[in-house]
Protein backbone atom coordinates (compact mmCIF):
# COMPACT_ATOMS: atom_id res chain seq x y z
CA UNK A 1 -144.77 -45.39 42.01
CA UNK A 2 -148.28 -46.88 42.48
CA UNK A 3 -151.32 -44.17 43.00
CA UNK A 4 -153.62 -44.26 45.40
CA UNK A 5 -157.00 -43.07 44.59
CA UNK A 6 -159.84 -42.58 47.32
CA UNK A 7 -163.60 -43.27 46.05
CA UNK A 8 -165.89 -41.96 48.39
CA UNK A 9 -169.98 -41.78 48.85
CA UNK A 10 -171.06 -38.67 50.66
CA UNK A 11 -174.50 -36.93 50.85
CA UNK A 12 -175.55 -32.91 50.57
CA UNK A 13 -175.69 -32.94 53.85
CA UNK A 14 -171.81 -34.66 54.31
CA UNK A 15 -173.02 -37.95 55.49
CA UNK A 16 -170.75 -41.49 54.56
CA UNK A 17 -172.41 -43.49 56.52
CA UNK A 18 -174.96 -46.38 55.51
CA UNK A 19 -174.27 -45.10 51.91
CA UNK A 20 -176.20 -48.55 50.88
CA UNK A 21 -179.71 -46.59 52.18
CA UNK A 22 -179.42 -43.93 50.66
CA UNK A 23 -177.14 -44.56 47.00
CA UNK A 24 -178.84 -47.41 45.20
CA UNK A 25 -182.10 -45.39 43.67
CA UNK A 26 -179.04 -43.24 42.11
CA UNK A 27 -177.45 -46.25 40.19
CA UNK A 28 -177.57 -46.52 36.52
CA UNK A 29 -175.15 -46.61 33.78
CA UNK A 30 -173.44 -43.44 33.94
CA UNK A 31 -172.97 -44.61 37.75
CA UNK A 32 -171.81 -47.93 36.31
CA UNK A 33 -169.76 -46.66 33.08
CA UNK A 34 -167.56 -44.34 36.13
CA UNK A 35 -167.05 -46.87 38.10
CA UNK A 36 -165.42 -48.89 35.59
CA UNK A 37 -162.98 -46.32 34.13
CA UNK A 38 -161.78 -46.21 38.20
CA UNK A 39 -161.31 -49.59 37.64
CA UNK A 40 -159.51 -49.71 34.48
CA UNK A 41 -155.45 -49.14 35.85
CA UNK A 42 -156.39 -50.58 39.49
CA UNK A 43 -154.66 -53.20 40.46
CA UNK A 44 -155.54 -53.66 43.96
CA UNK A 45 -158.08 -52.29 46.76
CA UNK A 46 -156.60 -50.48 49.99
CA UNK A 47 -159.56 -50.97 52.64
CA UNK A 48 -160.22 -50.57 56.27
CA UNK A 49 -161.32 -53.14 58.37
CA UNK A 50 -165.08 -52.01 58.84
CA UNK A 51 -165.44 -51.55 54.57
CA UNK A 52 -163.55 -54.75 54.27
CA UNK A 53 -165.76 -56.68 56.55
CA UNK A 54 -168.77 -55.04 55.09
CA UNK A 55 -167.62 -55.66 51.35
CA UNK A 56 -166.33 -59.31 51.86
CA UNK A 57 -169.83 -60.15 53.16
CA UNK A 58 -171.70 -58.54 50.04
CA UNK A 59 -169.34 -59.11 47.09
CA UNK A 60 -167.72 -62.31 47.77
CA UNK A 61 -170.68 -64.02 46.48
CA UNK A 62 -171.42 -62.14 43.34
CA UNK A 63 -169.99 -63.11 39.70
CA UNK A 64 -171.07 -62.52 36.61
CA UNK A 65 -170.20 -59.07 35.48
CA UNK A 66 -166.66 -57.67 34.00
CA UNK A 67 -166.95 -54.82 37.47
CA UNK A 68 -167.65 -57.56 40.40
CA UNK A 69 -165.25 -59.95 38.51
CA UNK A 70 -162.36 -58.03 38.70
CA UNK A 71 -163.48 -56.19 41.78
CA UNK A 72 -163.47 -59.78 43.47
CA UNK A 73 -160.30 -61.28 42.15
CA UNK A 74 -158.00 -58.08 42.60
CA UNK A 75 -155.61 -58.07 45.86
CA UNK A 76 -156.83 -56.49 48.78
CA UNK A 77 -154.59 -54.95 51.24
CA UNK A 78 -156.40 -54.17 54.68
CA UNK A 79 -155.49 -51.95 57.88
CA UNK A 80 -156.57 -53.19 60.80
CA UNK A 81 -155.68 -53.51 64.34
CA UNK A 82 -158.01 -56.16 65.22
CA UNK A 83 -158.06 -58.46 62.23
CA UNK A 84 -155.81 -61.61 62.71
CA UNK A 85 -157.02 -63.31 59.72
CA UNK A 86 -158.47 -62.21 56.14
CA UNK A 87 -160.31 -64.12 53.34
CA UNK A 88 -161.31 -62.79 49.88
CA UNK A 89 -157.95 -62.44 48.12
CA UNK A 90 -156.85 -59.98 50.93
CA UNK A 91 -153.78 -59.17 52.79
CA UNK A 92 -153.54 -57.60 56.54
CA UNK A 93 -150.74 -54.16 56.23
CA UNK A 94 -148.12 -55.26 58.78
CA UNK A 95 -146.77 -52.41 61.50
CA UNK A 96 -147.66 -48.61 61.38
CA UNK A 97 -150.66 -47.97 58.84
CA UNK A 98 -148.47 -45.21 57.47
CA UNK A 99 -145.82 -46.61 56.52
CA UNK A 100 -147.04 -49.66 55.38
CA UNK A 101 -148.95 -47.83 52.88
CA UNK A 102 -145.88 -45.52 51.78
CA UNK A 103 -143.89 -48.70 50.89
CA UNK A 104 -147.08 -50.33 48.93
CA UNK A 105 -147.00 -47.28 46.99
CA UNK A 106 -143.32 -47.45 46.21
CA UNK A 107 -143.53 -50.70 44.87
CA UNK A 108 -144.52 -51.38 41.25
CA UNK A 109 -148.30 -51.97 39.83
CA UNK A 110 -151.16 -50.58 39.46
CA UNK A 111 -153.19 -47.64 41.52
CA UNK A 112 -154.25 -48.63 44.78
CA UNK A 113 -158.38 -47.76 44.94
CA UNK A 114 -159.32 -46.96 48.37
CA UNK A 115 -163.06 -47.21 49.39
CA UNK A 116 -164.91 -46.18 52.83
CA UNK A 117 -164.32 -43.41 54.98
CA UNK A 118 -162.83 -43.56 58.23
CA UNK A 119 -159.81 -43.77 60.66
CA UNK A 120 -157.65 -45.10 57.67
CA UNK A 121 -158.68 -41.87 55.49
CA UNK A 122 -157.66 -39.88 58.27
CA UNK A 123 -154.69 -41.51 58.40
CA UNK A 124 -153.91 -41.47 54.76
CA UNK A 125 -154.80 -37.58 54.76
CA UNK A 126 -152.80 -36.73 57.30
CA UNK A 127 -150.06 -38.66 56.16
CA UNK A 128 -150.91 -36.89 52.15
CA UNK A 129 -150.56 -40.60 51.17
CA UNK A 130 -153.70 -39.86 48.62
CA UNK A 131 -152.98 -38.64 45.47
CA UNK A 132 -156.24 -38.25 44.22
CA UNK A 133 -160.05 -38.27 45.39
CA UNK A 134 -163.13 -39.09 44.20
CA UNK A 135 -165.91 -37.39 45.98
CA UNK A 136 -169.68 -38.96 44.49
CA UNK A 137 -172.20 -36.40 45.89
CA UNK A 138 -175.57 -37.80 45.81
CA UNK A 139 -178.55 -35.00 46.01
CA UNK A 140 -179.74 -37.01 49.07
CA UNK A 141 -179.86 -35.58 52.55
CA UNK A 142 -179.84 -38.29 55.83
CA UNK A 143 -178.75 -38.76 59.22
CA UNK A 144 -175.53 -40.32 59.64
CA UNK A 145 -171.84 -39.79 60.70
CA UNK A 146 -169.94 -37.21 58.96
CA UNK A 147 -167.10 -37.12 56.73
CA UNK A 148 -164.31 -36.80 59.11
CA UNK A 149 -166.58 -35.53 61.92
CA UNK A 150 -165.00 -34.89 65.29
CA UNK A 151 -161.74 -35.33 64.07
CA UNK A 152 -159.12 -32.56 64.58
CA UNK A 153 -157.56 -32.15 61.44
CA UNK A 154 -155.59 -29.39 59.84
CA UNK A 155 -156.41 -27.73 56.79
CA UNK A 156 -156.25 -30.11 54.18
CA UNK A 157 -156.68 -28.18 50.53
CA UNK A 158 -157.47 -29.62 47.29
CA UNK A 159 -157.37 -28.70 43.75
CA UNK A 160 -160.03 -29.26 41.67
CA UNK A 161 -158.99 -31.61 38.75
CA UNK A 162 -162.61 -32.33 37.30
CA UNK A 163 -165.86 -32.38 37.73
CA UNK A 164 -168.44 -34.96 36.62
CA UNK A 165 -172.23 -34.79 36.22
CA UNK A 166 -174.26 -37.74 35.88
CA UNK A 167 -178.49 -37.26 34.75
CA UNK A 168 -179.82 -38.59 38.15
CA UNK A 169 -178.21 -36.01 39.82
CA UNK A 170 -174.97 -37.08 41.19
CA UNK A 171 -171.95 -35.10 40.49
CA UNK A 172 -168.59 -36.73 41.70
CA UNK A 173 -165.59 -33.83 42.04
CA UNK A 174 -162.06 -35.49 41.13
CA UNK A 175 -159.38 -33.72 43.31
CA UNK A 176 -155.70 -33.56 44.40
CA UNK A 177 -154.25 -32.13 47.12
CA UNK A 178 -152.49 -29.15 46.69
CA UNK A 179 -148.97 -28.52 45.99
């Protein structure tokens, strides 16, 4: 059974939003060398509509590098209610989001990365389709919509599985819902 693995950009301050404002003076190797072991057993990207329109536009024209290579030729597997159409090696999920997703997980491959924050990671969460998250905290504090803000959700608890601390400040906790 395929693993699906949420990557997510979030401020001190619990901001997702616009993370290309406020991320990029954080970038550097360690930033780069992480990214690429999250790469290494991914096999395809699980995206929402609003990151997949946002990361078509930026990455589809970029080669060059081992990351944005394989980053650009991986499937893609997109929820969306609007969408009729996708481009950049992607695939619209067909029916309930849910379910969809608990039957790409059941079939074989690699983990499923998910990037972006938003109605599909509520849905995913409440579902417990994630098995594990990545949570980059940049020591950054700006205006912007919240991780998960005026949603009603229950008590979601996680376990921490390990912590990672890069020199320019950024420490991303790896967790796992609990048992």
């Amino acid at each position: 059974m395929r693993k699906i693995i949420e990557s997510t950009f979030v401020t001190l301050n619990g901001v997702i939003s616009d993370p290309h404002l406020w991320s990029a003076p954080y970038w550097d190797d360690e930033h780069s060398g992480y990214s690429m072991k999250l790469m290494e057993n991914t096999e395809a990207l699980l995206l929402g509509r609003e990151t997949y329109e946002a990361f078509a536009e930026v990455w589809s024209g970029r080669s060059g590098d081992p990351y944005t290579d394989k980053f650009n030729s991986m499937p893609k597997y997109v929820a969306s209610r609007t969408l009729t159409e996708t481009t950049w090696n992607a695939e619209l999920l067909q029916g309930d989001t849910a379910d969809a997703v608990r039957k790409l997980k059941e079939t074989e491959g690699g983990d499923l990365l998910k990037f972006g924050t938003g109605e599909l990671s509520r849905t995913l969460l409440e579902n417990k389709l994630v098995d594990e998250y990545h949570f980059w905290i940049f020591p950054v504090v700006a205006a912007g919509q919240k991780m998960f803000e005026g949603q009603d959700l229950a008590a979601t608890h996680l376990e921490l599985l390990d912590t990672t601390t890069f020199k320019s400040g950024i420490v991303v906790h790896k967790l796992a819902p609990k048992a």
